[in-house]
PDB file of N, CA and C in Angstrom:
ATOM      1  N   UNK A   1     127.463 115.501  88.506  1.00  0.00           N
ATOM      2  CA  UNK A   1     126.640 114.896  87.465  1.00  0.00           C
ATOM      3  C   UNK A   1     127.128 115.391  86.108  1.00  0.00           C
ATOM      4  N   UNK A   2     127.490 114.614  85.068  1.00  0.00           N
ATOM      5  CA  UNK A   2     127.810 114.929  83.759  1.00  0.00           C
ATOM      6  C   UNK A   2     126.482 115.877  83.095  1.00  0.00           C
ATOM      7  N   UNK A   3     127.022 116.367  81.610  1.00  0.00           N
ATOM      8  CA  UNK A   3     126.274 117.350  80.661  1.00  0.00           C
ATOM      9  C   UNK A   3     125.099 116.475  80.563  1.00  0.00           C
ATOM     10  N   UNK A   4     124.269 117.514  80.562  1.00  0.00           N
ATOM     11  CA  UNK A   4     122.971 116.680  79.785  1.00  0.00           C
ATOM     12  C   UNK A   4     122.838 116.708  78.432  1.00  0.00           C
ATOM     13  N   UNK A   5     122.896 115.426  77.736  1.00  0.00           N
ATOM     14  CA  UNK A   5     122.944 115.355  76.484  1.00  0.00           C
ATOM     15  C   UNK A   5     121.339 116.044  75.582  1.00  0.00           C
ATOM     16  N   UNK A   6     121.830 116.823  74.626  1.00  0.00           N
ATOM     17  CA  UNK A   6     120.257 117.562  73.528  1.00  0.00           C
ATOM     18  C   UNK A   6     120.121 116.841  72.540  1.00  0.00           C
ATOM     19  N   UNK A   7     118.993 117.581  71.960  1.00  0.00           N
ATOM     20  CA  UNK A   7     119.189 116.675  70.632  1.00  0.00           C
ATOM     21  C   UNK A   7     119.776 116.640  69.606  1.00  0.00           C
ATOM     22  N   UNK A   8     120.515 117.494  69.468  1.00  0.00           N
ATOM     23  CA  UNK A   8     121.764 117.547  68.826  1.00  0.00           C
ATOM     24  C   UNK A   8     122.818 116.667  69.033  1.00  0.00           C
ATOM     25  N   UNK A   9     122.944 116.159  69.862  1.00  0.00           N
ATOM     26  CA  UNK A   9     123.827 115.458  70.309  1.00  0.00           C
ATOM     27  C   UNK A   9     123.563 113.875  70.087  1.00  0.00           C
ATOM     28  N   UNK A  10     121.896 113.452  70.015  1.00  0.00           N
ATOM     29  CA  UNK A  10     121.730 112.517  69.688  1.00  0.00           C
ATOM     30  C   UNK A  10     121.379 112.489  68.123  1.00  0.00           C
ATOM     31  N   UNK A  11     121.192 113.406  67.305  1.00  0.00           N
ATOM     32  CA  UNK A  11     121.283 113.385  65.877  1.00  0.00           C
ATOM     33  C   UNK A  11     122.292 113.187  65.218  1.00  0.00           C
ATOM     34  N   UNK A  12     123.490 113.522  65.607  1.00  0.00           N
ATOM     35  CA  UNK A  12     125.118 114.014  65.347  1.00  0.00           C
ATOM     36  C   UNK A  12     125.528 112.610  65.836  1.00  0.00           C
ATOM     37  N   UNK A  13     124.985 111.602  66.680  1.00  0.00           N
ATOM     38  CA  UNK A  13     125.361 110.311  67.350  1.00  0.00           C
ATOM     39  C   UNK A  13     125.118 109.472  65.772  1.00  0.00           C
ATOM     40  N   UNK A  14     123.211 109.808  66.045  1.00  0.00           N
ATOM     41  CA  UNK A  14     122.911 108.763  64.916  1.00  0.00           C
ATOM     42  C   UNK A  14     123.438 108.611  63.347  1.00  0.00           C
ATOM     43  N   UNK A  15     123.569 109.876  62.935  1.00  0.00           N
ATOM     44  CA  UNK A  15     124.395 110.333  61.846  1.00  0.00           C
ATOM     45  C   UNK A  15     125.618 109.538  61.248  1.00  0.00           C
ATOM     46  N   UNK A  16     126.505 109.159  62.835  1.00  0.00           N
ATOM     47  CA  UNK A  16     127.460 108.786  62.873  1.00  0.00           C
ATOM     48  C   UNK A  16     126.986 107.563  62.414  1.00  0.00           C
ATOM     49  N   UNK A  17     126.380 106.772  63.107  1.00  0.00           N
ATOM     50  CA  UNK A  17     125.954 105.476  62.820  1.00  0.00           C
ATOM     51  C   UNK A  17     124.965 105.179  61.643  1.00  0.00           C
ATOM     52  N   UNK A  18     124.964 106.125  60.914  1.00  0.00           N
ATOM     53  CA  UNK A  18     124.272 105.840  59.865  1.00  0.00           C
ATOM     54  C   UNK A  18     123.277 105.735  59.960  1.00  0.00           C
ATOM     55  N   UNK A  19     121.713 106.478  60.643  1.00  0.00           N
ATOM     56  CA  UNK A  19     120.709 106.363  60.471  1.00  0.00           C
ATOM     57  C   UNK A  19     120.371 107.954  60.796  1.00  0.00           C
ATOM     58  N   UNK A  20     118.773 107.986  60.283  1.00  0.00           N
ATOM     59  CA  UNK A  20     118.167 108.872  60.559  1.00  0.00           C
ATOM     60  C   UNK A  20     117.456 108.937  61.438  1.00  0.00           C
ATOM     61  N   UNK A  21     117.381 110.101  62.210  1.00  0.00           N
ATOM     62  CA  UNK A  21     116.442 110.833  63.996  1.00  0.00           C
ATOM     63  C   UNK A  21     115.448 111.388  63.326  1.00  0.00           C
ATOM     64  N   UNK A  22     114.740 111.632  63.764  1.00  0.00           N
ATOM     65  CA  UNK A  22     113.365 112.718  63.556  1.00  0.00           C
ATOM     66  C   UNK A  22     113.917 113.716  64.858  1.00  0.00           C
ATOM     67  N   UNK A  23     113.240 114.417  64.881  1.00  0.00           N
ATOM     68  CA  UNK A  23     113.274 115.455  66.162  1.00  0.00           C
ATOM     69  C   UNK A  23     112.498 114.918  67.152  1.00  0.00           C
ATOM     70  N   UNK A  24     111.330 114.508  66.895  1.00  0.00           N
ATOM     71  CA  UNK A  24     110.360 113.731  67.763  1.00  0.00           C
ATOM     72  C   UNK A  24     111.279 112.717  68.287  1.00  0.00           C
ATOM     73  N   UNK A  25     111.551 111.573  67.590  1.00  0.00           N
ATOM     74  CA  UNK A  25     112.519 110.913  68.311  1.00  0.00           C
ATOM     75  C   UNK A  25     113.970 110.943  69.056  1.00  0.00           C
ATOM     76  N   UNK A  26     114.435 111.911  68.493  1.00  0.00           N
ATOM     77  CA  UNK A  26     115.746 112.687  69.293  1.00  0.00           C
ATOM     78  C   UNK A  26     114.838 113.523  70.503  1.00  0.00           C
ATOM     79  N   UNK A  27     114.129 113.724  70.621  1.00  0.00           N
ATOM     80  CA  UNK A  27     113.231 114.066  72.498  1.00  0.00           C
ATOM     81  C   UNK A  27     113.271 113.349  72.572  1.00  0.00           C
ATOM     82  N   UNK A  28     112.520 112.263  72.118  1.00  0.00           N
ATOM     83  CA  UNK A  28     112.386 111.112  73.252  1.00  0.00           C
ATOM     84  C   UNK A  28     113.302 110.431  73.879  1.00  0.00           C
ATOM     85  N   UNK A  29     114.633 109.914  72.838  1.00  0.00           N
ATOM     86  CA  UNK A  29     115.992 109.822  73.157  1.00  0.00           C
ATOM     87  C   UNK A  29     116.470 110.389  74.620  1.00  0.00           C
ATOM     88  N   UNK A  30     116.479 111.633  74.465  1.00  0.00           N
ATOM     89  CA  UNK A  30     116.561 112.809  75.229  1.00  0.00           C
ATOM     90  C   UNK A  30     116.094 112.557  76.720  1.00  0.00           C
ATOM     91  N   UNK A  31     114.980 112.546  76.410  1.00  0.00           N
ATOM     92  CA  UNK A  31     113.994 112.468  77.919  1.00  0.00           C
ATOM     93  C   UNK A  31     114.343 110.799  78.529  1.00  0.00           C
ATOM     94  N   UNK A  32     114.452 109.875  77.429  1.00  0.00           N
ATOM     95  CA  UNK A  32     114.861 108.533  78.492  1.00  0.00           C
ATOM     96  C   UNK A  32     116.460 108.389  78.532  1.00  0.00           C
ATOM     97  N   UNK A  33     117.094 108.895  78.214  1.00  0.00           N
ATOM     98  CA  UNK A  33     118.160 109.356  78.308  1.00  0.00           C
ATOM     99  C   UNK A  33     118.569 110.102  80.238  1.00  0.00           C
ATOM    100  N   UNK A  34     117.801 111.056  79.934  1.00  0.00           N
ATOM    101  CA  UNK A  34     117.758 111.921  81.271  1.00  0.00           C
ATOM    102  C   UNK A  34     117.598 111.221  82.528  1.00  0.00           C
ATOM    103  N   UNK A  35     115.910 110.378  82.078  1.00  0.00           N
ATOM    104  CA  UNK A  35     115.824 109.417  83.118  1.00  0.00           C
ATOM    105  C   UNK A  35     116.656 108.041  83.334  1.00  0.00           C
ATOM    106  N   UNK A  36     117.316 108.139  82.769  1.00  0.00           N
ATOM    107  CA  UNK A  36     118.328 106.448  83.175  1.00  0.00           C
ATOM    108  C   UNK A  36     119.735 107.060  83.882  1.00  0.00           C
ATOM    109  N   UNK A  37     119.815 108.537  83.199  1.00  0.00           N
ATOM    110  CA  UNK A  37     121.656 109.334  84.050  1.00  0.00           C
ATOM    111  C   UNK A  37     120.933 109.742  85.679  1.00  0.00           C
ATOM    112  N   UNK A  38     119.540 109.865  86.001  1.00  0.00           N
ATOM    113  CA  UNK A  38     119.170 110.229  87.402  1.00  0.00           C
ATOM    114  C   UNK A  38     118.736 109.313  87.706  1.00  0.00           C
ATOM    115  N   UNK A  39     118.747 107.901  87.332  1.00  0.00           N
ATOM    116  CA  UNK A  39     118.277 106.656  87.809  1.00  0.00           C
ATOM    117  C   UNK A  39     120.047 106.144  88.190  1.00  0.00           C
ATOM    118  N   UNK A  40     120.872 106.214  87.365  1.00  0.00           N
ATOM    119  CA  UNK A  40     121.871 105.705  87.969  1.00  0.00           C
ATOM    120  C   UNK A  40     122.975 107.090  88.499  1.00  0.00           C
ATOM    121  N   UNK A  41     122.516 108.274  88.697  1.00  0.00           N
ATOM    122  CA  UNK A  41     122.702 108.617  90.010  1.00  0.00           C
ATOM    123  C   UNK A  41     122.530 108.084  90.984  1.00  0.00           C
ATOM    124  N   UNK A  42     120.893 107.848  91.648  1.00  0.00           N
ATOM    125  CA  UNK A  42     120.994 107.336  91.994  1.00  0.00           C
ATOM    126  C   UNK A  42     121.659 105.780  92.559  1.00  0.00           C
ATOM    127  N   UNK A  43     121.863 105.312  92.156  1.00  0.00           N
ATOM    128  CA  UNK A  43     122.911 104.085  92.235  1.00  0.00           C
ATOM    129  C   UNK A  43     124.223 104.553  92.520  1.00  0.00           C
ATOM    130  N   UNK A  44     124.640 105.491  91.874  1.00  0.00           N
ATOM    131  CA  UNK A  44     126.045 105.707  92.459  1.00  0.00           C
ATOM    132  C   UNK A  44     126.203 106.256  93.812  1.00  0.00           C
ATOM    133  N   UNK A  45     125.201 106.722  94.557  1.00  0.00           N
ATOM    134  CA  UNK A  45     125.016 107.333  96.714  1.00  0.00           C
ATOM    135  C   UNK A  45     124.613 106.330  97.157  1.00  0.00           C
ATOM    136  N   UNK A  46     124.648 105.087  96.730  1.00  0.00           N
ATOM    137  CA  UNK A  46     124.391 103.665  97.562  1.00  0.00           C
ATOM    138  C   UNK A  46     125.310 103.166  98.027  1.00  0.00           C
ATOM    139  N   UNK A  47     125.524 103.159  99.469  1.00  0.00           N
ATOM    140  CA  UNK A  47     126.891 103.320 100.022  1.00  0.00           C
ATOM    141  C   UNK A  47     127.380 101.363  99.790  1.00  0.00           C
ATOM    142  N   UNK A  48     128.279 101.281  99.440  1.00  0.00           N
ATOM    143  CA  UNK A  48     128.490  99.536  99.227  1.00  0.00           C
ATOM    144  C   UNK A  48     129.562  99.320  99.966  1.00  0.00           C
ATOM    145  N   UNK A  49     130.176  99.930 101.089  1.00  0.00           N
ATOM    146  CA  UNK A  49     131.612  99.610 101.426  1.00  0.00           C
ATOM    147  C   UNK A  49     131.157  98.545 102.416  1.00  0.00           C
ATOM    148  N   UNK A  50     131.846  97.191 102.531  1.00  0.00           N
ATOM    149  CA  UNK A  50     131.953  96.112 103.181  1.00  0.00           C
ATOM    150  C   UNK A  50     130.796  95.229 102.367  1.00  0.00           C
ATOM    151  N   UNK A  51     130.481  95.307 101.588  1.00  0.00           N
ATOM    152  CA  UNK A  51     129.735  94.757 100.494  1.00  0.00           C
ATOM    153  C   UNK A  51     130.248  93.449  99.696  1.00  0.00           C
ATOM    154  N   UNK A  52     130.305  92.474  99.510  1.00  0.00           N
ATOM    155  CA  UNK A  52     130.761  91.295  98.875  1.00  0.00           C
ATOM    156  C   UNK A  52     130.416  91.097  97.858  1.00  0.00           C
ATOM    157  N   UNK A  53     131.278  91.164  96.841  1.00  0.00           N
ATOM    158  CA  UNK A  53     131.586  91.380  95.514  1.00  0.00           C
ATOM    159  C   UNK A  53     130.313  90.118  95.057  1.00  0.00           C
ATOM    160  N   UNK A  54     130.084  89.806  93.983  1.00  0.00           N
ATOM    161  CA  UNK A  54     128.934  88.271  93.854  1.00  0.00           C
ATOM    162  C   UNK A  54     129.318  88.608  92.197  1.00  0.00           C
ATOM    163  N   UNK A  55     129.970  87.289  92.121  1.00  0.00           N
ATOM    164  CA  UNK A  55     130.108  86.961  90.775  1.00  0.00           C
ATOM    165  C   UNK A  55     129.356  85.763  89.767  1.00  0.00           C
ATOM    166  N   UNK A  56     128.024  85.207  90.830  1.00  0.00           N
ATOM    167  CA  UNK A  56     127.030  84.527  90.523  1.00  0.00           C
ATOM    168  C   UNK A  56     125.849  85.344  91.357  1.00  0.00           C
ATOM    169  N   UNK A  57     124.723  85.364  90.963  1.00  0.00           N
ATOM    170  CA  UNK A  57     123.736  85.863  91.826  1.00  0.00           C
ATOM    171  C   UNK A  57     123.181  84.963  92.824  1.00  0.00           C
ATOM    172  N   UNK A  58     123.374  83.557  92.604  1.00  0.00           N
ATOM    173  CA  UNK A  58     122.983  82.706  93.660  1.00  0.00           C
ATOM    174  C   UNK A  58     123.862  82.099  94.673  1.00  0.00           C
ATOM    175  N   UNK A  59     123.654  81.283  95.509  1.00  0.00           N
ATOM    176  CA  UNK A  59     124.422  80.624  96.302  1.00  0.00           C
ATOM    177  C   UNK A  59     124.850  79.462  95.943  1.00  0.00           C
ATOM    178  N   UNK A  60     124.660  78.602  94.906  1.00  0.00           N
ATOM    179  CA  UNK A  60     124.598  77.540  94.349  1.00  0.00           C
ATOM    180  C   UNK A  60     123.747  78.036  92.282  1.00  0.00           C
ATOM    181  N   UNK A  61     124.930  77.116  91.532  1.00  0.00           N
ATOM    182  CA  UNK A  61     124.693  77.658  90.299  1.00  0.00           C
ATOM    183  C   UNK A  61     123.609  76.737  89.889  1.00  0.00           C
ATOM    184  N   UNK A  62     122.859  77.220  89.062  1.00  0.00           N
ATOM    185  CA  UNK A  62     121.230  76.854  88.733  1.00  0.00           C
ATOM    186  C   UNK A  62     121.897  76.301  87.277  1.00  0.00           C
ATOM    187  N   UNK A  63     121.342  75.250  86.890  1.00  0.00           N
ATOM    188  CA  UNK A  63     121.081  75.583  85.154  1.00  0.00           C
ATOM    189  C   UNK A  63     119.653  74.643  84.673  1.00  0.00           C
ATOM    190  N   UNK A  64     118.963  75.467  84.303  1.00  0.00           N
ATOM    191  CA  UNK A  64     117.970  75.254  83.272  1.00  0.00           C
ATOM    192  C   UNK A  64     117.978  74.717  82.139  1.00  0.00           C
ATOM    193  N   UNK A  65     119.287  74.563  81.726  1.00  0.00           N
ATOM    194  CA  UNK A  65     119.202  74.227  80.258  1.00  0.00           C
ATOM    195  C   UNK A  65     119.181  72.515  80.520  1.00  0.00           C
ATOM    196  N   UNK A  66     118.923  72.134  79.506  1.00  0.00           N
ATOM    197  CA  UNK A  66     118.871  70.565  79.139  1.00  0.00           C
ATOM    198  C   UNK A  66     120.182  70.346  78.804  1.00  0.00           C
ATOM    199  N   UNK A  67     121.031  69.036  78.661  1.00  0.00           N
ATOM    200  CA  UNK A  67     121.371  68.507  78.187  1.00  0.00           C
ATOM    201  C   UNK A  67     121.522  68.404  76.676  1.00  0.00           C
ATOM    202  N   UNK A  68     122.312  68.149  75.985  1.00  0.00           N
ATOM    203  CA  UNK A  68     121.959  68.257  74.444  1.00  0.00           C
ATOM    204  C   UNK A  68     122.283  66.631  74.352  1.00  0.00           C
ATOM    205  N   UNK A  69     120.934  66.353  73.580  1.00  0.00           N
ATOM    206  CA  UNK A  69     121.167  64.753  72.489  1.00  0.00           C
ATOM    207  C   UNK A  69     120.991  64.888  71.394  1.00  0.00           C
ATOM    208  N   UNK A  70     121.552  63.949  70.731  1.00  0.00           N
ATOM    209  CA  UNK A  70     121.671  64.201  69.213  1.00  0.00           C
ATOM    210  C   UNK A  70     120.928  63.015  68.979  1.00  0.00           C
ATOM    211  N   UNK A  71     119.453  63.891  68.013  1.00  0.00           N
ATOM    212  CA  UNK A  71     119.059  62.796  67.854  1.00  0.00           C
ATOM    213  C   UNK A  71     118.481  63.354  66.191  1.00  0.00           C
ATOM    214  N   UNK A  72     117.525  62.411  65.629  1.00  0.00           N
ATOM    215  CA  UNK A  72     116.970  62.669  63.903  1.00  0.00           C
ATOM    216  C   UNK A  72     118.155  63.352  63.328  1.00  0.00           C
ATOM    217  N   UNK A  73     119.262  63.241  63.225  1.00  0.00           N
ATOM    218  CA  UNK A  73     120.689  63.265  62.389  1.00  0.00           C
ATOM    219  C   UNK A  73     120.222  63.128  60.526  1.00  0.00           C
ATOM    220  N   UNK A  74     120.396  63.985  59.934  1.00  0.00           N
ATOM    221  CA  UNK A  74     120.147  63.824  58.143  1.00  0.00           C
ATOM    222  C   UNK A  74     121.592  64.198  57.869  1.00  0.00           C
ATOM    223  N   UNK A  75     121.783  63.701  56.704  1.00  0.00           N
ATOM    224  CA  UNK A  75     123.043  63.404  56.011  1.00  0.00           C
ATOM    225  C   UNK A  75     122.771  65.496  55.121  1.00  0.00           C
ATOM    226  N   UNK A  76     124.126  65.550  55.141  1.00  0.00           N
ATOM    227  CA  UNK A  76     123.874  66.811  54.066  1.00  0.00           C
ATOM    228  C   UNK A  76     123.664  67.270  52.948  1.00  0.00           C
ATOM    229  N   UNK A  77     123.502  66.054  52.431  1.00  0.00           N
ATOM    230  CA  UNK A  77     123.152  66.164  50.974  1.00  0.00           C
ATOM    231  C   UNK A  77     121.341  66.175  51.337  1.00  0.00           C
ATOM    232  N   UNK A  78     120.722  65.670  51.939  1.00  0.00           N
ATOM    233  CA  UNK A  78     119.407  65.709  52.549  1.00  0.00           C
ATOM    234  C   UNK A  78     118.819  67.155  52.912  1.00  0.00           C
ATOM    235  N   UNK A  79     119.871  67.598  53.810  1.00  0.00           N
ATOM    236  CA  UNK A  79     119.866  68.749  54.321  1.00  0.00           C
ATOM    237  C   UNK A  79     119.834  69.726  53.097  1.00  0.00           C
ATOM    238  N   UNK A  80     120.592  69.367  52.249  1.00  0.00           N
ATOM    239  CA  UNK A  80     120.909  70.857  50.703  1.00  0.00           C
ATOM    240  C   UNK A  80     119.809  70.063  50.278  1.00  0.00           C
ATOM    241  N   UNK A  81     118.883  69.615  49.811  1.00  0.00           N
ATOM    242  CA  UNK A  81     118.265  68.633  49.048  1.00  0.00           C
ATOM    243  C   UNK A  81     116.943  69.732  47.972  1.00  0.00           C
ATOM    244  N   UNK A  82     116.344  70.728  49.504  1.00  0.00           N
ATOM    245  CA  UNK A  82     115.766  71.390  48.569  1.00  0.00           C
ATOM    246  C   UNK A  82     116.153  73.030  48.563  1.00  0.00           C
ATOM    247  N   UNK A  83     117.363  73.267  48.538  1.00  0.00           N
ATOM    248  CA  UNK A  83     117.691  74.088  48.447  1.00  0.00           C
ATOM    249  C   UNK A  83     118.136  74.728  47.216  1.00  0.00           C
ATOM    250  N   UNK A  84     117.505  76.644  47.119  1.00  0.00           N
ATOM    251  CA  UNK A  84     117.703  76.788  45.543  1.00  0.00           C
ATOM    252  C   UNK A  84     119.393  76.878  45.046  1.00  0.00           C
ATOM    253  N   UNK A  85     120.272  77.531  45.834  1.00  0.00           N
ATOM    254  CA  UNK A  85     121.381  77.729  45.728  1.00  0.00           C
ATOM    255  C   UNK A  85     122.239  77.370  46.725  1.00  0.00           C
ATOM    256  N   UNK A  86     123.277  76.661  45.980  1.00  0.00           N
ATOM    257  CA  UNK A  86     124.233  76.374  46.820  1.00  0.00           C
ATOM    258  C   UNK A  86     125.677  76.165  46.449  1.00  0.00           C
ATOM    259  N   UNK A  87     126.625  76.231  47.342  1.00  0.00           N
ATOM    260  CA  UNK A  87     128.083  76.179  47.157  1.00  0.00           C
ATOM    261  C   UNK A  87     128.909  75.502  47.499  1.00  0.00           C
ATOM    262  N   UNK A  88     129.632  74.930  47.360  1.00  0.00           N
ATOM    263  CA  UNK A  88     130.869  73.812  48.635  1.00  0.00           C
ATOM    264  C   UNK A  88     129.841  73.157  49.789  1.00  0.00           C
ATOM    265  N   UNK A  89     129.367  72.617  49.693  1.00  0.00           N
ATOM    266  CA  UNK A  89     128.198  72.219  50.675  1.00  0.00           C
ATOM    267  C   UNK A  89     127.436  73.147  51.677  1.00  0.00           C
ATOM    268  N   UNK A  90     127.176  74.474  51.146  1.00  0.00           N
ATOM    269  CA  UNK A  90     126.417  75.295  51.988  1.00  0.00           C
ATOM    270  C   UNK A  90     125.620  76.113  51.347  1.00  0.00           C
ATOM    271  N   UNK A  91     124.419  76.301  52.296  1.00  0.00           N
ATOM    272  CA  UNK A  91     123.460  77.250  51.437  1.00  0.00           C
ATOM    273  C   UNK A  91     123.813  78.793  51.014  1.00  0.00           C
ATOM    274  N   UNK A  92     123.540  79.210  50.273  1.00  0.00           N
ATOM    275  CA  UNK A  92     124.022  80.588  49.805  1.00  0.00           C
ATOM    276  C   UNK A  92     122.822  81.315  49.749  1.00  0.00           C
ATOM    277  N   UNK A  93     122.485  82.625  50.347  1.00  0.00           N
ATOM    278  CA  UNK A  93     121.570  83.496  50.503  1.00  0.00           C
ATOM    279  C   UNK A  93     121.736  84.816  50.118  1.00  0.00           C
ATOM    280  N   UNK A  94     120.792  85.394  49.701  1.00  0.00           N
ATOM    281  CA  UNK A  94     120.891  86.786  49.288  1.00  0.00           C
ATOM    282  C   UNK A  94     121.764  87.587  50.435  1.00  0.00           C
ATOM    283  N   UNK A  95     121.857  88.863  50.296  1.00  0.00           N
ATOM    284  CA  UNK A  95     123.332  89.418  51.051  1.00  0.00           C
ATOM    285  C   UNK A  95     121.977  90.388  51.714  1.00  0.00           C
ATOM    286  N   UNK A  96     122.045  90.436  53.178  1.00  0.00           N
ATOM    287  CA  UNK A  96     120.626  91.452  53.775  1.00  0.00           C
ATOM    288  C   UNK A  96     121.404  92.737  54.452  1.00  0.00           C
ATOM    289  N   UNK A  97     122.588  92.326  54.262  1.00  0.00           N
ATOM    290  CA  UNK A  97     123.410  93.969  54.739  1.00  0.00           C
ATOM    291  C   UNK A  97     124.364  94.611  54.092  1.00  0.00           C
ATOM    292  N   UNK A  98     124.245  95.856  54.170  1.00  0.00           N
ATOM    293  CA  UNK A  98     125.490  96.757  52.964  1.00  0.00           C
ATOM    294  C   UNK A  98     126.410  96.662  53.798  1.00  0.00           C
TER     295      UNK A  98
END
């Protein structure tokens, strides 16, 4: 079984990625952390030899989805019509990420 990761380890993660942990939340990290590496322990002593690989889960492929029709079609000038800003025919929006 690999190291068990602390919270150090998940502060020094988040850091990396640019956000801030609390300590409270680096436990909790921690603790479901713990429980998902002894949950898939488990999974790894599940003996699978002669096991058949399944690269669909069914026996026959399902699909749910509809069909697509094209239908109520507006021209794009319709479409930009009430829009506050715009460019080369597209809407332009404030920027929501650094």
């Amino acid at each position: 079984m690999e190291e068990t990761k602390d919270r150090e380890y998940f502060r020094k993660l988040a850091n990396q990625l640019m956000f801030n942990l609390s300590d409270e939340e680096a436990d909790g990290i921690v603790k479901e952390f713990d429980t998902l590496s002894r949950q898939m322990s488990l999974l790894d002593r599940i003996n699978t030899d002669g096991v058949e690989e399944m690269v669909y889960p069914f026996e026959d492929e399902t699909s749910y989805v509809r069909p697509d029709v094209v239908s109520n079609v507006i021209s794009q000038d319709d479409a930009l019509a009430n829009v506050d800003k715009k460019v080369e025919g597209h809407f332009v929006l404030p920027k929501v990420v650094k």
